[in-house]
N, C-alpha and C. Protein backbone atom coordinates (compact mmCIF):
# COMPACT_ATOMS: atom_id res chain seq x y z
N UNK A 1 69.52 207.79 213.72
CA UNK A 1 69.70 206.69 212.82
C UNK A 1 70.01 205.45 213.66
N UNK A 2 69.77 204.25 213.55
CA UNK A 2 69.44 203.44 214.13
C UNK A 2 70.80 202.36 213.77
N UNK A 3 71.36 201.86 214.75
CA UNK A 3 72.72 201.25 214.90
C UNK A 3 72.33 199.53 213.69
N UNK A 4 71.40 199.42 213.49
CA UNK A 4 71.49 198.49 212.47
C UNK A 4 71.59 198.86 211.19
N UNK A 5 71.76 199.97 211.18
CA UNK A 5 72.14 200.35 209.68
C UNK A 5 74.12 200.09 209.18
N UNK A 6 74.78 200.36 210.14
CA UNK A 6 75.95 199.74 210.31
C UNK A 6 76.80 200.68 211.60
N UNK A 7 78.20 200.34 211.42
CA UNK A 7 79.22 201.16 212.38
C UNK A 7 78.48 202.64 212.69
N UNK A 8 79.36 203.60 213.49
CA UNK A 8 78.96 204.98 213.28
C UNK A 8 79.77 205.34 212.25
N UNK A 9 81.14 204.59 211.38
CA UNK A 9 81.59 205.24 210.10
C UNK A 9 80.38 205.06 209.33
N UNK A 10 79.84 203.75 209.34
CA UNK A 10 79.16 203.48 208.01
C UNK A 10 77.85 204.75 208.28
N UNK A 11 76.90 204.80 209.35
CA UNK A 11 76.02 206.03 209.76
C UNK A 11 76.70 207.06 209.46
N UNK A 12 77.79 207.70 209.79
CA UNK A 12 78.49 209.00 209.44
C UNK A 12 78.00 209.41 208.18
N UNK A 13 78.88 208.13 207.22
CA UNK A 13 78.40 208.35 205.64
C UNK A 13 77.33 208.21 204.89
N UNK A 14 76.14 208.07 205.43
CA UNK A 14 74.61 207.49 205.10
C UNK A 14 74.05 209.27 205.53
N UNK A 15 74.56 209.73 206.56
CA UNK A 15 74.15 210.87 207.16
C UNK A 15 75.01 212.44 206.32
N UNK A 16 75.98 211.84 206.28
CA UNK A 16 76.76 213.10 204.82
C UNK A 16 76.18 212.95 203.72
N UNK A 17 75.90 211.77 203.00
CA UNK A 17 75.30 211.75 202.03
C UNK A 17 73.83 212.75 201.72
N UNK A 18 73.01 212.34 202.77
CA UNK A 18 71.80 212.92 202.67
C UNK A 18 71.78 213.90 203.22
N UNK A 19 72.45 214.23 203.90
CA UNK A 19 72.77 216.07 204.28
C UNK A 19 73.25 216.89 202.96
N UNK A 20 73.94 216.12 201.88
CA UNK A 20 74.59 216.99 200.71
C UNK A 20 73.25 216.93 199.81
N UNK A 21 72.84 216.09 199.47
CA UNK A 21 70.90 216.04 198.61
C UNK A 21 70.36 216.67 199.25
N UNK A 22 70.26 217.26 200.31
CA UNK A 22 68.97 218.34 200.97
C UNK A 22 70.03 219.53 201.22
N UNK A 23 71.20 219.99 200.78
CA UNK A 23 71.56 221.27 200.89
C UNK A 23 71.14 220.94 199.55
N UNK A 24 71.58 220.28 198.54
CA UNK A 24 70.88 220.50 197.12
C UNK A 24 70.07 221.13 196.82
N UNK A 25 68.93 220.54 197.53
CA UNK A 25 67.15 220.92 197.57
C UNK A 25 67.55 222.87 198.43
N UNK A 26 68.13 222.58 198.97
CA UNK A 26 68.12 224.11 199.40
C UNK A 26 68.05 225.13 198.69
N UNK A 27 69.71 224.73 197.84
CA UNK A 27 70.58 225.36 196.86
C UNK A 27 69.24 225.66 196.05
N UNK A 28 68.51 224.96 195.61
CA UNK A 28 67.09 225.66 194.75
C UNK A 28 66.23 226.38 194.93
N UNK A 29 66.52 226.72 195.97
CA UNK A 29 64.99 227.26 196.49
C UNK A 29 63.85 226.61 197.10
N UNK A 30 64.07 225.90 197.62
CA UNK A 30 62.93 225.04 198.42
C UNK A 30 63.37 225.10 199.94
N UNK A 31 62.03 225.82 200.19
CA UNK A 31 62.34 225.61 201.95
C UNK A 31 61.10 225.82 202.46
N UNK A 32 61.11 226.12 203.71
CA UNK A 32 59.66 225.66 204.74
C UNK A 32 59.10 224.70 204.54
N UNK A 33 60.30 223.81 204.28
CA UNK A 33 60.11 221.75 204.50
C UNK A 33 60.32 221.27 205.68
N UNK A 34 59.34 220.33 206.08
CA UNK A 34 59.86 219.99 207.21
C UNK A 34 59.64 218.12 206.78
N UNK A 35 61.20 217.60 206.53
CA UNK A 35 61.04 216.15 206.11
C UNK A 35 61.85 215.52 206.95
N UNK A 36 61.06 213.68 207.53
CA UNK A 36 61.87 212.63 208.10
C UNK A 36 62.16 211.82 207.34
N UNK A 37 63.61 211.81 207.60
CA UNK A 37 63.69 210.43 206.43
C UNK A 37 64.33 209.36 207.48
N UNK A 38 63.14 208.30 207.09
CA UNK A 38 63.81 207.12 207.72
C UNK A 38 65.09 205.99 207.66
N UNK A 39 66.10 205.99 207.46
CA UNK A 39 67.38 205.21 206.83
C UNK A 39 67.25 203.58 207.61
N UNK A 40 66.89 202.91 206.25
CA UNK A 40 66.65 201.49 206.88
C UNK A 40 68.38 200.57 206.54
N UNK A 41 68.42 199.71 207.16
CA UNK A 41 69.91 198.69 207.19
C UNK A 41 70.14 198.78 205.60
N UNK A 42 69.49 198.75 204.62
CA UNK A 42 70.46 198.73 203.00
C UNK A 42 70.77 200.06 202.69
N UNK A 43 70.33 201.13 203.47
CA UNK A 43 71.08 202.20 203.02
C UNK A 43 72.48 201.79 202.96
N UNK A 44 73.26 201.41 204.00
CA UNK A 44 74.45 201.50 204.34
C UNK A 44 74.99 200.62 203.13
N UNK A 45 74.64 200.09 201.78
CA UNK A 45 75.77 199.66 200.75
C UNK A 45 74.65 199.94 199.47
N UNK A 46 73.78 201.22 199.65
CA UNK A 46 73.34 201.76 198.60
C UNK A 46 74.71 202.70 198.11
N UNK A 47 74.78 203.41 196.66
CA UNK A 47 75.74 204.07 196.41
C UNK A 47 74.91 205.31 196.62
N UNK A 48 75.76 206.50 196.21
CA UNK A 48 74.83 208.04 196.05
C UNK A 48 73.69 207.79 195.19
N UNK A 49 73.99 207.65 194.30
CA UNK A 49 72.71 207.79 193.27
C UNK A 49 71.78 207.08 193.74
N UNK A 50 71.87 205.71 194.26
CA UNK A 50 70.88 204.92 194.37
C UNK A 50 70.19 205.23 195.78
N UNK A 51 70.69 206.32 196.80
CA UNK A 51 70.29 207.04 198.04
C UNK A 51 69.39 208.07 197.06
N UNK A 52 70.11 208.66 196.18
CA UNK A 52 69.15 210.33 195.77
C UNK A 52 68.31 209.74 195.00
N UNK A 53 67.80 208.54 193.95
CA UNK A 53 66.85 207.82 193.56
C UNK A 53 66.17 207.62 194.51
N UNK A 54 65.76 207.38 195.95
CA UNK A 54 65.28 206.73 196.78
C UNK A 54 64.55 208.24 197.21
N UNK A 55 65.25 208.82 197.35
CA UNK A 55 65.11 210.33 197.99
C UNK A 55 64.15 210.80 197.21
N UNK A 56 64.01 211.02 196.00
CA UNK A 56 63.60 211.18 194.74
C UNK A 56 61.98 210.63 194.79
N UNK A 57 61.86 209.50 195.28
CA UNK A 57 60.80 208.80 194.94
C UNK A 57 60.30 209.02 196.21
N UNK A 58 60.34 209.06 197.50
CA UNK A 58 59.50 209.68 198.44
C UNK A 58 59.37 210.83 198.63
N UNK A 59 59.93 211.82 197.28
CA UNK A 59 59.50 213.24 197.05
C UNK A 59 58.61 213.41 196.11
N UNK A 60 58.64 212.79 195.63
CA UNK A 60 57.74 212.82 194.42
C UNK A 60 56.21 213.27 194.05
N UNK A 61 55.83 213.92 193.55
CA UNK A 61 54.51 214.48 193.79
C UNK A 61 54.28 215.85 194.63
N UNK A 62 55.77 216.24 194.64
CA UNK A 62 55.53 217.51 195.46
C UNK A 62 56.68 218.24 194.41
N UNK A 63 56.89 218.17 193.50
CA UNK A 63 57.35 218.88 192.20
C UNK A 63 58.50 219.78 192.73
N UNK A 64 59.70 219.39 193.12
CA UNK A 64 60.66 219.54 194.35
C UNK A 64 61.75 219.74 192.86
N UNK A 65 62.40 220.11 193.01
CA UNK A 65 63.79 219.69 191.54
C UNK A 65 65.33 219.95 192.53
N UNK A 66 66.03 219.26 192.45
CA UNK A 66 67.34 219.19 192.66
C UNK A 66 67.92 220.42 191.95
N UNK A 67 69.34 220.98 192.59
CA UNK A 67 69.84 221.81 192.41
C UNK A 67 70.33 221.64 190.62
N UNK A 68 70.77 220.14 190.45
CA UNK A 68 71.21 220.18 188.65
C UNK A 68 70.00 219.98 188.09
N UNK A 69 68.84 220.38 188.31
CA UNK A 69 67.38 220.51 188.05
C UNK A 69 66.99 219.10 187.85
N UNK A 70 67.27 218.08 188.46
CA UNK A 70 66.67 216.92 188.30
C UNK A 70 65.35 217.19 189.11
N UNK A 71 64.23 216.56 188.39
CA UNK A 71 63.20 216.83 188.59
C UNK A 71 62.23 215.78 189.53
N UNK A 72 62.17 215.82 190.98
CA UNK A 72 61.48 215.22 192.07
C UNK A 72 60.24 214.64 191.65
């Protein structure tokens, strides 16, 4: 992750975040994924939701569902 996104606190938490949405995707049953996600500078004062919306939409079309079955 790339130091313009903010501090290493603010990276820490950009990087927990999206580590807990892809154990999600785990938690379902989805695996033999192999995904990059790129984290650009507004991650760092997106909230959760508006990270797993984002997440969401460059999954999309691959019929993926989140562990509370929100649907990719």
């Amino acid at each position: 992750m790339n130091r313009k996104v903010g501090n290493a606190v603010v990276r820490n938490k950009v990087r927990r975040r999206l580590r807990s949405m892809v154990a999600d995707l785990l938690e379902s049953g989805v695996g033999g994924l192999d995904v990059v996600v790129r984290v650009l500078p507004p991650a760092s004062s997106a909230s959760y939701s508006e990270l797993r919306e984002d997440l969401a939409r460059s999954l999309s079309g691959h019929r993926i569902r989140f562990h509370d079955g929100a649907l990719i």
